[in-house]
N, C-alpha and C. Protein backbone atom coordinates (compact mmCIF):
# COMPACT_ATOMS: atom_id res chain seq x y z
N UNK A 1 -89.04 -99.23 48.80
CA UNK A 1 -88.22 -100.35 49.23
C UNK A 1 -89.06 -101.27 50.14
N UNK A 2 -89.07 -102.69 49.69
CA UNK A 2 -90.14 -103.43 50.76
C UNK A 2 -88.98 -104.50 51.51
N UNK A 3 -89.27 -103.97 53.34
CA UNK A 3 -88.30 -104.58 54.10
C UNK A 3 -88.57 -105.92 54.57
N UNK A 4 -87.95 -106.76 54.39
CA UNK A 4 -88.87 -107.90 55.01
C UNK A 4 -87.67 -108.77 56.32
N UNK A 5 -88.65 -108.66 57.40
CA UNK A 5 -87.83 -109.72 58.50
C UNK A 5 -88.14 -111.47 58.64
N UNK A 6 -86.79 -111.63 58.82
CA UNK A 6 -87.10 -113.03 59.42
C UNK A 6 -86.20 -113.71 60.54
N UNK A 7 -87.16 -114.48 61.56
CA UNK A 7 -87.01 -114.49 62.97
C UNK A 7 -86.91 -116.33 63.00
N UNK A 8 -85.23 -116.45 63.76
CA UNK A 8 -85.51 -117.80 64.29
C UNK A 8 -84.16 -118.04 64.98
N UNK A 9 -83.91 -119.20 65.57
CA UNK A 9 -82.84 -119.47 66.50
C UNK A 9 -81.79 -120.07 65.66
N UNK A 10 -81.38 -120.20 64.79
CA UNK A 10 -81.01 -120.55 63.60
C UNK A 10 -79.62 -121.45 64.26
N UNK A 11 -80.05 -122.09 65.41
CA UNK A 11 -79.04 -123.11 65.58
C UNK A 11 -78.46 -123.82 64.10
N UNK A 12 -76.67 -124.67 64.64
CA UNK A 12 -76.39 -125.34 63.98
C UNK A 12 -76.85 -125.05 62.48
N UNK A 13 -76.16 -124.07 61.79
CA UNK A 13 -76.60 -123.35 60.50
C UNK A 13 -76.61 -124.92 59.12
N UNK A 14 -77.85 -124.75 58.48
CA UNK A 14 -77.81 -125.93 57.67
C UNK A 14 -78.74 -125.43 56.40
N UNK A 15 -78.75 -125.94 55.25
CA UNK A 15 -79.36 -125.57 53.98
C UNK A 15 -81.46 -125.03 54.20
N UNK A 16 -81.11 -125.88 55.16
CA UNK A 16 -82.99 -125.43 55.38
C UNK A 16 -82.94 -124.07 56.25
N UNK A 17 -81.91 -123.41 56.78
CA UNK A 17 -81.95 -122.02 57.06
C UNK A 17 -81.33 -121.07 55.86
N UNK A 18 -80.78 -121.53 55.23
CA UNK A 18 -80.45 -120.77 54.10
C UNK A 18 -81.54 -120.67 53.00
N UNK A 19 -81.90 -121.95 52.78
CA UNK A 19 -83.54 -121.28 51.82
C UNK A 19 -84.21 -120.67 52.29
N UNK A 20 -84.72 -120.92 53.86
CA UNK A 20 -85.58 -120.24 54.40
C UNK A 20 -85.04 -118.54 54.46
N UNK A 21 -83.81 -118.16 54.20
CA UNK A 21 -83.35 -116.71 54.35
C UNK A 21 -83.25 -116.66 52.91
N UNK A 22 -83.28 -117.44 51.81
CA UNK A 22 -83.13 -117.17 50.50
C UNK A 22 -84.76 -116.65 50.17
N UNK A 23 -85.19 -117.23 50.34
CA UNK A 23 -86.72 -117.24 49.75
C UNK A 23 -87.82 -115.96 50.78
N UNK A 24 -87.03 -115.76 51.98
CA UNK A 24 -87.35 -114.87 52.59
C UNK A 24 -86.90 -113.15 51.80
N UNK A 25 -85.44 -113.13 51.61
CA UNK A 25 -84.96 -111.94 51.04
C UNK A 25 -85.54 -111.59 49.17
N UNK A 26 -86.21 -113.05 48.57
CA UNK A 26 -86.64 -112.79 47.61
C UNK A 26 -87.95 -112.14 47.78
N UNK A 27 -88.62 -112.08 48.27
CA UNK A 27 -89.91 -111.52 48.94
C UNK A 27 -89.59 -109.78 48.87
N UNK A 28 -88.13 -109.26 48.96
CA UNK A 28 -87.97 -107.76 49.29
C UNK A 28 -86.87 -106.94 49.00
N UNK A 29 -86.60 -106.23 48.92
CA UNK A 29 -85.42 -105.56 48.48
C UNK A 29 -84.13 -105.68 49.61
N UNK A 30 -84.83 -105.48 51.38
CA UNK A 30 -83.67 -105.43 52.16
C UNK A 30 -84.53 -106.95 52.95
N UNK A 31 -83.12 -107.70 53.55
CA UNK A 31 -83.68 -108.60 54.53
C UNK A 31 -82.66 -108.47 55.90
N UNK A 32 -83.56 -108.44 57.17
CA UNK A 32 -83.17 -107.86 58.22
C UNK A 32 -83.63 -109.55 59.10
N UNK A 33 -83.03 -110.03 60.20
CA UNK A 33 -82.92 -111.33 60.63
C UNK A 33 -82.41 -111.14 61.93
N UNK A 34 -83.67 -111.26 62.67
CA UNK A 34 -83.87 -111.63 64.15
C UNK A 34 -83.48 -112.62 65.15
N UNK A 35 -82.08 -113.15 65.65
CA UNK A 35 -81.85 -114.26 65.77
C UNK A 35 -82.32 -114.23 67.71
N UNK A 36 -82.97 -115.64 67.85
CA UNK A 36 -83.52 -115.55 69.26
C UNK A 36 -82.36 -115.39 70.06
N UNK A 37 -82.65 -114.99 71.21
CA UNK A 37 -81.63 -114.77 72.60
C UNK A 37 -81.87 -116.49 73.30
N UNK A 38 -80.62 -116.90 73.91
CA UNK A 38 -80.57 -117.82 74.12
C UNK A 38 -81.62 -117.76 75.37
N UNK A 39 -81.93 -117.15 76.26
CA UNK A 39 -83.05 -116.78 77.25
C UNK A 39 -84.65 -117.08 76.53
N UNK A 40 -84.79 -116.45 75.63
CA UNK A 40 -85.82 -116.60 75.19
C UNK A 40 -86.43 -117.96 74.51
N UNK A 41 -85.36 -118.57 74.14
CA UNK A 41 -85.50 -120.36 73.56
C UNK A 41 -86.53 -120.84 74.45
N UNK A 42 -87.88 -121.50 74.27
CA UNK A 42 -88.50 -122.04 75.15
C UNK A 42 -89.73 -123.18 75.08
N UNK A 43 -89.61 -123.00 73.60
CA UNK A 43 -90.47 -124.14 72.70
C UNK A 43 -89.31 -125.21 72.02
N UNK A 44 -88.40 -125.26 72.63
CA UNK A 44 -87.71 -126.60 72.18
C UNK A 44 -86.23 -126.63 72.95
N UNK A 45 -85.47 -127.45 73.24
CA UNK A 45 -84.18 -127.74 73.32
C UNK A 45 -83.39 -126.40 72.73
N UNK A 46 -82.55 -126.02 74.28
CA UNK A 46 -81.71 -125.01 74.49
C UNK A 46 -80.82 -124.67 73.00
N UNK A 47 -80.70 -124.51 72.74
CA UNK A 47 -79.42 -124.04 71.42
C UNK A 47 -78.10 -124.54 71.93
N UNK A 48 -77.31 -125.19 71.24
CA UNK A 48 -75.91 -125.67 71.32
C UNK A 48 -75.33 -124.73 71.22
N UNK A 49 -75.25 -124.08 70.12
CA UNK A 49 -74.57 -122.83 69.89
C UNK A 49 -74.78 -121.39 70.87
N UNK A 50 -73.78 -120.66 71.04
CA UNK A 50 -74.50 -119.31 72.11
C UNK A 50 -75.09 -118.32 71.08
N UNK A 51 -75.87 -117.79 71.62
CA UNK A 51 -76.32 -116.33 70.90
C UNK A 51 -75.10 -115.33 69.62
N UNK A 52 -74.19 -115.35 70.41
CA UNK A 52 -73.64 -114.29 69.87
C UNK A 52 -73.01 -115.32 68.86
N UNK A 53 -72.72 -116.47 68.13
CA UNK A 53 -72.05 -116.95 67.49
C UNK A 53 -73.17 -117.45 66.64
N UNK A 54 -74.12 -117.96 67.08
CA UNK A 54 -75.25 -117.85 65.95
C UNK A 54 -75.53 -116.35 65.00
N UNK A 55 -75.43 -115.53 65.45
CA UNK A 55 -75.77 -114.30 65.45
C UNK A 55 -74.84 -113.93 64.65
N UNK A 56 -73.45 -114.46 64.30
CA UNK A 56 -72.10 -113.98 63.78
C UNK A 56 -72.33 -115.00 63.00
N UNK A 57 -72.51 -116.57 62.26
CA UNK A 57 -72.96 -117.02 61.56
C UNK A 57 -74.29 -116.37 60.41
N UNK A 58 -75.06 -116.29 60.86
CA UNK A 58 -76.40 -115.61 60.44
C UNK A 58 -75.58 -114.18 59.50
N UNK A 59 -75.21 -113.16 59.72
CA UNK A 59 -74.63 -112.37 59.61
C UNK A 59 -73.28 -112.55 58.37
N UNK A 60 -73.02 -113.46 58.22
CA UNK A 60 -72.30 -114.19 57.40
C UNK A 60 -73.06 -114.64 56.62
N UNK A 61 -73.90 -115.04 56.01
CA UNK A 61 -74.94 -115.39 55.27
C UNK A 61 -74.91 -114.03 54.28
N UNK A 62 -74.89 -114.55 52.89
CA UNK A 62 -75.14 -113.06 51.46
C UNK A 62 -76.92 -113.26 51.64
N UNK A 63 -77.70 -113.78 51.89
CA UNK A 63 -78.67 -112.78 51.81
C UNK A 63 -79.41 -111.88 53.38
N UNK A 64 -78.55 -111.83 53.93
CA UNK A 64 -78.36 -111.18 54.74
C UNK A 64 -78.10 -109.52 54.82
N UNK A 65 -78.79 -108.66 55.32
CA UNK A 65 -78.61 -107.35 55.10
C UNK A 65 -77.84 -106.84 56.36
N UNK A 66 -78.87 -107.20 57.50
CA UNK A 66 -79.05 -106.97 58.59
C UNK A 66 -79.37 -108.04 59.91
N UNK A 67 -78.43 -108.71 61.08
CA UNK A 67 -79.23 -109.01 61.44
C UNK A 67 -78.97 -108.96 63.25
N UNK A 68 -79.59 -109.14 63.70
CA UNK A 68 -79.49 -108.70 65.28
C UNK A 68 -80.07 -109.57 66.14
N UNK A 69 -79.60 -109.34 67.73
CA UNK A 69 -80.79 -110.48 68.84
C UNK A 69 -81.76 -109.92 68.80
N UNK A 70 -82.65 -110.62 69.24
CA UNK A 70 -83.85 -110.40 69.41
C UNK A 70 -83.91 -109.45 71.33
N UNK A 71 -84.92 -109.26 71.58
CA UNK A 71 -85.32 -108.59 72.67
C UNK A 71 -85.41 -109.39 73.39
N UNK A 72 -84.57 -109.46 74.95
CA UNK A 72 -84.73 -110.03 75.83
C UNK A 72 -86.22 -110.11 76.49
N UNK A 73 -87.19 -108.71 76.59
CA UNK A 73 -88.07 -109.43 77.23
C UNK A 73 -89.58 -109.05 76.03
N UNK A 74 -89.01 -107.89 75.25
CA UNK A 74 -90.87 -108.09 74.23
C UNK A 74 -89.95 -108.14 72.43
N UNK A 75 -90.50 -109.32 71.81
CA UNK A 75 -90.34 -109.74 70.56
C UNK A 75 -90.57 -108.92 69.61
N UNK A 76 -91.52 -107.81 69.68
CA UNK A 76 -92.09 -106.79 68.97
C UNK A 76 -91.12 -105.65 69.01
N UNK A 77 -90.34 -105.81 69.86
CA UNK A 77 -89.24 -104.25 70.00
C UNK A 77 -88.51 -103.99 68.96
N UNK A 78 -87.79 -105.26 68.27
CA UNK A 78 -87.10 -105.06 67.12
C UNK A 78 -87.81 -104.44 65.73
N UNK A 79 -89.06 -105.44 66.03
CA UNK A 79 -90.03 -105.33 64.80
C UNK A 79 -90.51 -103.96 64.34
N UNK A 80 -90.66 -103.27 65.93
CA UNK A 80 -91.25 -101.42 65.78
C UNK A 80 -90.45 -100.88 65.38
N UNK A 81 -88.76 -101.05 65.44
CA UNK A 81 -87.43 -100.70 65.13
C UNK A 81 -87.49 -100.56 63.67
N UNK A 82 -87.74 -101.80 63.10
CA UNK A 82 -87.18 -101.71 61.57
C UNK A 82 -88.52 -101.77 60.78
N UNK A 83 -89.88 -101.80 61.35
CA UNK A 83 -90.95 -101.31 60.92
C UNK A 83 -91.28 -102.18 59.18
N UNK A 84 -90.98 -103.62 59.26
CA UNK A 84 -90.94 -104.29 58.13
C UNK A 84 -92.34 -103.92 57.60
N UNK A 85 -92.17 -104.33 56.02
CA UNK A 85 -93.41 -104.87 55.00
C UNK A 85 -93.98 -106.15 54.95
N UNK A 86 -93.15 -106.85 55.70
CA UNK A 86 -93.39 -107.95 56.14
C UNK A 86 -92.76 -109.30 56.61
N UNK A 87 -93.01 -110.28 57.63
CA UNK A 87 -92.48 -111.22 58.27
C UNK A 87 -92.45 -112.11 57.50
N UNK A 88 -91.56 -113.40 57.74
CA UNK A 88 -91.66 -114.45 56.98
C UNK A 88 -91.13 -115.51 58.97
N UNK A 89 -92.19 -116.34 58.35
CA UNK A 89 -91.86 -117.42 59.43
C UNK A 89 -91.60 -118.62 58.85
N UNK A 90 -90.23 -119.49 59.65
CA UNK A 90 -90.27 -120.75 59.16
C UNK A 90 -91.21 -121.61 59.01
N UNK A 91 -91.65 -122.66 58.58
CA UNK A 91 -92.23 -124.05 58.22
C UNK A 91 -92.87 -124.62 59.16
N UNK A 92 -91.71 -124.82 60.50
CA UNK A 92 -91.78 -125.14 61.48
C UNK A 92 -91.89 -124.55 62.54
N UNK A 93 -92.11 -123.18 62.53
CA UNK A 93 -92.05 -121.85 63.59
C UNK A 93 -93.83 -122.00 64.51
N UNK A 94 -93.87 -122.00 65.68
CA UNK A 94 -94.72 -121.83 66.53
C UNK A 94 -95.69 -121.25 66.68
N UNK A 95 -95.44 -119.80 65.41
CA UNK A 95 -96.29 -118.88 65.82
C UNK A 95 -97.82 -119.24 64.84
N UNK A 96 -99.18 -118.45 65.26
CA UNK A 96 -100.17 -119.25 64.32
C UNK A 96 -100.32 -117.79 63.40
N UNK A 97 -100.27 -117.76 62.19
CA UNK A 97 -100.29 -116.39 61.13
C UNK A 97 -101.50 -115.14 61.56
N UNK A 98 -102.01 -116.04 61.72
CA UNK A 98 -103.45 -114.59 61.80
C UNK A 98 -103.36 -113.79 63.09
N UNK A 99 -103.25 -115.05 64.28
CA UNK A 99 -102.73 -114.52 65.76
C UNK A 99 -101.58 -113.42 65.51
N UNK A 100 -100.73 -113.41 64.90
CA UNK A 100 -99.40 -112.74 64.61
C UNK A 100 -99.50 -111.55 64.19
N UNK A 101 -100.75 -111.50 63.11
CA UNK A 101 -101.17 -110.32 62.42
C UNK A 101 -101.38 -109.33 63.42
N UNK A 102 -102.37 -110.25 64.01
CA UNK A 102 -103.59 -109.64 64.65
C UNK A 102 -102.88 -108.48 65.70
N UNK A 103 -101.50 -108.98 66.73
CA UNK A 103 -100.87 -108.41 67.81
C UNK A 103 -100.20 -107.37 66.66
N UNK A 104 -99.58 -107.77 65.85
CA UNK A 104 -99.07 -106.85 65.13
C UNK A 104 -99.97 -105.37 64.99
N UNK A 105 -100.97 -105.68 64.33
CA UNK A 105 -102.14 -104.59 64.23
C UNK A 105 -102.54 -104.02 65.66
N UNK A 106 -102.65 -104.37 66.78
CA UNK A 106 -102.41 -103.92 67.68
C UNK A 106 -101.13 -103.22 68.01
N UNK A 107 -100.33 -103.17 67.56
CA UNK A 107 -99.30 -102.12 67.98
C UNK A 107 -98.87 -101.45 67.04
N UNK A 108 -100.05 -101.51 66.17
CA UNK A 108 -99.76 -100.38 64.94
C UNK A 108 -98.39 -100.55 64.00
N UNK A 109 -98.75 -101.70 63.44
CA UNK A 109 -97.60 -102.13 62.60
C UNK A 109 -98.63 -102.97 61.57
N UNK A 110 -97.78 -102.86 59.68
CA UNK A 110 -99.44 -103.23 59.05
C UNK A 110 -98.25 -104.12 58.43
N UNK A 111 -97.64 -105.15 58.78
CA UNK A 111 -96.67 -106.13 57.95
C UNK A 111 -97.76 -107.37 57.64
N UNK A 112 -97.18 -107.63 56.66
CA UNK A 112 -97.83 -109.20 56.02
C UNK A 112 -97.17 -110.23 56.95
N UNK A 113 -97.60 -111.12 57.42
CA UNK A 113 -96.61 -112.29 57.10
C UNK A 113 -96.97 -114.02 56.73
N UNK A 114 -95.74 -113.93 56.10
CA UNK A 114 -95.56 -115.11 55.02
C UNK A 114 -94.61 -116.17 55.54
N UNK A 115 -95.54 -117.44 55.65
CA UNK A 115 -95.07 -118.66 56.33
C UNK A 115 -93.74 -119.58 54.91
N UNK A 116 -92.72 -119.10 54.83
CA UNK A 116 -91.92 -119.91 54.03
C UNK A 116 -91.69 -121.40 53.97
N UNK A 117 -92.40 -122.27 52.78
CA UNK A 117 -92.23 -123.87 53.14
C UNK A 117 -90.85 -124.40 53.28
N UNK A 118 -91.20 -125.39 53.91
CA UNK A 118 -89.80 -126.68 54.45
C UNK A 118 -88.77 -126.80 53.13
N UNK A 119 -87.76 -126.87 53.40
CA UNK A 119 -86.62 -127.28 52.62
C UNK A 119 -86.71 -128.77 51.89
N UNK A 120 -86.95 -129.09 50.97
CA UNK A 120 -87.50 -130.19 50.52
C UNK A 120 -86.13 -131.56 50.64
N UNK A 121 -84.94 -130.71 51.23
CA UNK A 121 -83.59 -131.69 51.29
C UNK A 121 -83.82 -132.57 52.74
N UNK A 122 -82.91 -133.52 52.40
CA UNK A 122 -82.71 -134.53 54.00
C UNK A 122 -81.86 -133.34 54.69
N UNK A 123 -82.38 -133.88 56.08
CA UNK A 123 -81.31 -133.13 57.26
C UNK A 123 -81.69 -131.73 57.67
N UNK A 124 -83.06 -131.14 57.19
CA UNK A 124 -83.29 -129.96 56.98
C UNK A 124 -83.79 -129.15 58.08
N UNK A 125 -83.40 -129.84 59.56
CA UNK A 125 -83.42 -129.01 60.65
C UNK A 125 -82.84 -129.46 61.83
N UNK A 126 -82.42 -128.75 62.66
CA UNK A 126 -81.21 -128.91 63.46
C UNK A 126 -81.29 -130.05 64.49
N UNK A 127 -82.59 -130.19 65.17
CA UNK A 127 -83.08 -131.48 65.55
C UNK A 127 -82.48 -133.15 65.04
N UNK A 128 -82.76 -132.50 63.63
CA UNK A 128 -82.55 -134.18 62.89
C UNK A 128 -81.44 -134.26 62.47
N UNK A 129 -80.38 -132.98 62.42
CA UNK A 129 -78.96 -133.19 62.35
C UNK A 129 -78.23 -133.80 63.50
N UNK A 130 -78.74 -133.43 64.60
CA UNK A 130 -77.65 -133.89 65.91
C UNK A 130 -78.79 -135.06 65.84
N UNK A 131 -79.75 -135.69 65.83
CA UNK A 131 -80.11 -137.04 66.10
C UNK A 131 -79.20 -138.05 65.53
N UNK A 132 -78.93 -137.56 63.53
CA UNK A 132 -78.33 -138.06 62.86
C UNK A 132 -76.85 -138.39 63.11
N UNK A 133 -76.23 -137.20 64.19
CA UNK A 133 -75.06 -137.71 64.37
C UNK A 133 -74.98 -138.54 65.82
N UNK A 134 -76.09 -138.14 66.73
CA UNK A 134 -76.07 -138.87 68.06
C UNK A 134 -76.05 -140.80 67.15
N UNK A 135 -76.87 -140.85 66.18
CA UNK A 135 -77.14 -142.23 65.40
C UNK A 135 -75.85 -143.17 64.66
N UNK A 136 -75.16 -141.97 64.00
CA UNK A 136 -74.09 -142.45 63.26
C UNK A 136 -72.34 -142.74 63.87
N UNK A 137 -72.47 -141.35 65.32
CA UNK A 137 -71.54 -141.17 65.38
C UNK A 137 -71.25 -141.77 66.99
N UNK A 138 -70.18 -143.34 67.16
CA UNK A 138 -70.12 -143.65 68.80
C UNK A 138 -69.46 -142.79 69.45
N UNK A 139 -70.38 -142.87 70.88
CA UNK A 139 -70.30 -141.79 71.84
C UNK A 139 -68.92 -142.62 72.44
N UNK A 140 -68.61 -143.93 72.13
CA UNK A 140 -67.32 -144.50 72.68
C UNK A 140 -66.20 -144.27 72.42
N UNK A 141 -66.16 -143.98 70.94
CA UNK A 141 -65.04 -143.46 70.20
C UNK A 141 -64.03 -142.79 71.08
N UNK A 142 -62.60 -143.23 71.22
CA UNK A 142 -61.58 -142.48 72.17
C UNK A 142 -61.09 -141.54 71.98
N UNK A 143 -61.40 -140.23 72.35
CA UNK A 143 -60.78 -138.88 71.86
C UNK A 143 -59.51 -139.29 70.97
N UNK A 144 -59.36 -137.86 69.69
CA UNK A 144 -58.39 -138.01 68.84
C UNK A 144 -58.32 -139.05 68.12
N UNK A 145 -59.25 -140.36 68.11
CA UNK A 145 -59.37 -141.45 66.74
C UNK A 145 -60.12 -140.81 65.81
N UNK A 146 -59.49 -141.45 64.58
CA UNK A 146 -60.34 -140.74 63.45
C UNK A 146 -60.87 -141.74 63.28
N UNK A 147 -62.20 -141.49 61.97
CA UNK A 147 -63.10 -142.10 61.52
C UNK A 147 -62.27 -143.34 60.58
């Protein structure tokens, strides 16, 4: 059975997290999904959403097996846990592949990992969704008017 994880803050759930978990679980038989702790967010703008409701979204997702927070203080804790065949990182994810390996192999873990490309649709990350609506939608608008 080849396990494969994939790790991200999966704010504001949108089609470019669902390929990215589609194309991730095609990679393996089980897919297991690391969602960040709102503490740990620190390479971009806080999450709108809280942890535990991202986390209950994510989890809701069919290619979803498994998925859990991440470790409040070492990222690798989960990873020794479910002992994947290999990672898949978003498009846009921070981490650099070989660096990743490399710590990995240091703690005695022999996973691949595989950088999954961008969602080729408009709107395809959570950033450019709330820009899109900060753009479209007036902040004047009087509570309870509709569009």
């Amino acid at each position: 059975m080849i396990r494969v994880v994939a790790t991200g803050t999966f704010d504001i759930l949108h089609p470019g997290h669902l390929y990215y978990l589609e194309e991730s679980r095609r990679l393996g038989d089980e897919l297991v999904v690391i969602v960040a702790r709102d503490a740990n967010v620190k390479h971009k703008p806080q999450p709108i959403l809280p942890e535990e409701q991202r986390l209950r979204m994510v989890r809701a997702l069919r290619p979803v097996d498994h998925a859990l927070l991440g470790d409040l203080h070492d990222m690798f804790r989960p990873i020794e846990e479910f002992r994947p065949d290999i990672i898949t990182l978003g498009f846009n994810q921070h981490f650099d592949e070989e660096s990743l390996r490399q710590r990995l192999r240091d703690r005695g873990l022999d996973a691949d990992v595989v950088r999954i490309p961008g969602y080729p649709g408009p709107l395809a990350s959570s950033s450019k969704i709330v820009e899109c609506i900060l753009k479209t939608r007036s902040l004047s608008r009087p509570t309870g008017e509709r569009e």
